[in-house]
Structure formats: structure tokens, C-alpha cells
Protein backbone atom coordinates (compact mmCIF):
# COMPACT_ATOMS: atom_id res chain seq x y z
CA UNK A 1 0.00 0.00 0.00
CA UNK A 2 1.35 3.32 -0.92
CA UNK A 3 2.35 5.13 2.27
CA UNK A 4 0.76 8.68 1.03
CA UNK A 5 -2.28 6.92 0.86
CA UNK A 6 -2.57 5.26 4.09
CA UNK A 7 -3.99 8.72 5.73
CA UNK A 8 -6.21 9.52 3.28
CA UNK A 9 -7.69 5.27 3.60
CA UNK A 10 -7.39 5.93 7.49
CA UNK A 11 -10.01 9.46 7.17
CA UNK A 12 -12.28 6.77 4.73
CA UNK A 13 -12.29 4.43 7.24
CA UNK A 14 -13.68 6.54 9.95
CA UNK A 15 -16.04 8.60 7.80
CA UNK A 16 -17.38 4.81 6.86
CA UNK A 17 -17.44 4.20 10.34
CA UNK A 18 -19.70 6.74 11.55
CA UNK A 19 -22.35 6.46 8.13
CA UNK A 20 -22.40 3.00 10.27
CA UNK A 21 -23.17 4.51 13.45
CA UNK A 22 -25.72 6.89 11.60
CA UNK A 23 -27.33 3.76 9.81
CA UNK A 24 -28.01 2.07 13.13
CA UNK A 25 -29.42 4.74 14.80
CA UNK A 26 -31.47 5.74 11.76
CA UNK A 27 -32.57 1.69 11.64
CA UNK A 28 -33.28 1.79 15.66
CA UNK A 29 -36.27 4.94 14.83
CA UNK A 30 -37.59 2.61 12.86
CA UNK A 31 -38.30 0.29 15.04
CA UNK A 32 -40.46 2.70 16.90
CA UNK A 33 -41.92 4.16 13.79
CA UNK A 34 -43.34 0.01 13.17
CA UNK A 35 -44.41 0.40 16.63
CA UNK A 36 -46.29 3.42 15.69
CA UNK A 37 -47.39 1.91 12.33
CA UNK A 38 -48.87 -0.99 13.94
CA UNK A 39 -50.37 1.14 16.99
CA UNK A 40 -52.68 3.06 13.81
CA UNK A 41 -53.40 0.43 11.45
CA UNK A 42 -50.40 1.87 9.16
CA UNK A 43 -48.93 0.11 6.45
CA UNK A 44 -45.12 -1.00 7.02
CA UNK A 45 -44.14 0.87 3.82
CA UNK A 46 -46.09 4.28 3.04
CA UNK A 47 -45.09 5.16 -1.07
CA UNK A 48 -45.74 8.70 -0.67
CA UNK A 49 -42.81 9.22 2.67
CA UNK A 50 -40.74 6.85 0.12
CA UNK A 51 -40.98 9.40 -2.46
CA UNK A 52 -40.74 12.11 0.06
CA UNK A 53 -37.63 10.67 1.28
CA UNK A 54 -35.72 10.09 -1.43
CA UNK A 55 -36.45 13.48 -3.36
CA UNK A 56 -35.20 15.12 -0.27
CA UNK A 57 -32.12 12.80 -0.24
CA UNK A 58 -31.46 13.90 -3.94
CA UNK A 59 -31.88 17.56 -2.98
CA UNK A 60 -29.90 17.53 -0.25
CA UNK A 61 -27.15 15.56 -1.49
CA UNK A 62 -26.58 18.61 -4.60
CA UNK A 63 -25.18 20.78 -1.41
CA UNK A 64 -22.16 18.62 -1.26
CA UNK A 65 -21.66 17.66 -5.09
CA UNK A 66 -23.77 14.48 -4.82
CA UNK A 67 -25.14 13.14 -7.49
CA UNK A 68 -29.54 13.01 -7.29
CA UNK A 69 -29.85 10.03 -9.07
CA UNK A 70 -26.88 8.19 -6.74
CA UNK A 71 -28.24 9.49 -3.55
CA UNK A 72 -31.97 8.52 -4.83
CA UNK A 73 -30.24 4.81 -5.16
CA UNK A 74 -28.81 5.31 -2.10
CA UNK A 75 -31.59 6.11 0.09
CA UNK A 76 -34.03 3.34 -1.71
CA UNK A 77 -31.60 0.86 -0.69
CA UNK A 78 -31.98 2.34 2.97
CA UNK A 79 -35.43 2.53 2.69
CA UNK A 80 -35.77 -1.17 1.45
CA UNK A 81 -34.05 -2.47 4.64
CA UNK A 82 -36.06 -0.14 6.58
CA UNK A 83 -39.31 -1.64 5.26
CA UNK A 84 -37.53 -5.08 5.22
CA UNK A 85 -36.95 -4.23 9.65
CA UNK A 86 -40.24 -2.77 9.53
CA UNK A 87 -42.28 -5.82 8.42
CA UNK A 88 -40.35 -8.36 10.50
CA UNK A 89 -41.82 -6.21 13.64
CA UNK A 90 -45.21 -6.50 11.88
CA UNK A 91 -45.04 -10.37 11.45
CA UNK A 92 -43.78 -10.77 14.89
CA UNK A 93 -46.71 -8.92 16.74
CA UNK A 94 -48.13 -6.12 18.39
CA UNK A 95 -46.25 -8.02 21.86
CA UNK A 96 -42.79 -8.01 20.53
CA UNK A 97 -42.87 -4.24 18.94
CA UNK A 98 -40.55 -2.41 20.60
CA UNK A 99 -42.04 0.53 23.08
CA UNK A 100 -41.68 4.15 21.95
């Protein structure tokens, strides 16, 4: 490994480690969110806050040079695990949702 780039792979390597951090804590909402969902006869996955969602993902990504249609990728990928979390809590029962 090139030694100039061993800094620059080290600075990666912690910004990856905190869009980790960021995805759990986004992922643990969501539990309560299903707990909400299933507390008002919701649907696990809503199509219009999908939309929402990534549209302002795309938007704010162009503040920082990001490409829409990358972070619109990005964030449906996010929001497919999301629903994926969200309707193992469903299948599992009001008794096992976690409590808000």
C-alpha cells in the first residue's frame, strides 16, 4: 500500500465508520416508527414518505456535489431495509414491537 495513501484510507475508514453509526441509529427509529405503524393500522411501507424521502435525499445531497440520481439509489436501498426491519416487527406482533 502506498504510504501517502494510508492517511487519506485511514479518514475513509472513519467517515465509513460513523455512516455506520448513523445507519443504526437511523434503523433503531424505525423500530419505533413500526411500533407506531402498527399502533394506527399503518402500512409498514407508506409510497408517498418513500418518495418524500428520497427526493429530499437527492436535494440535499446537490449541497455537497452528490449526485440526485446516486443518492436517490442510495436512500431506496436504505429505505428497502427499513421496510424489510419494519415488516419483521409487523409479522412478529403487536407483543414483541418495541415501546416508543
Amino acid at each position: 500500500m502506498s504510504k501517502s495513501l494510508a492517511p487519506l484510507r485511514a479518514e475513509i475508514d472513519a467517515i465509513d465508520d460513523e455512516i455506520v453509526a448513523l445507519l443504526g441509529k437511523r434503523l433503531s427509529v424505525v423500530h419505533r416508527v413500526a411500533a407506531v405503524k402498527m399502533a394506527e393500522n399503518l402500512p409498514a411501507v407508506l409510497p408517498d414518505r418513500v418518495e418524500a424521502v428520497k427526493r429530499r435525499a437527492a436535494e440535499a445531497g446537490l449541497a455537497y456535489g452528490l449526485d440526485p440520481d446516486f443518492m436517490a439509489t442510495l436512500y431506496q436501498t436504505i429505505i428497502d431495509e427499513a421496510g424489510r426491519v419494519e415488516e419483521g416487527i409487523f409479522a412478529a406482533g403487536p407483543e414483541d414491537a418495541p415501546r416508543s
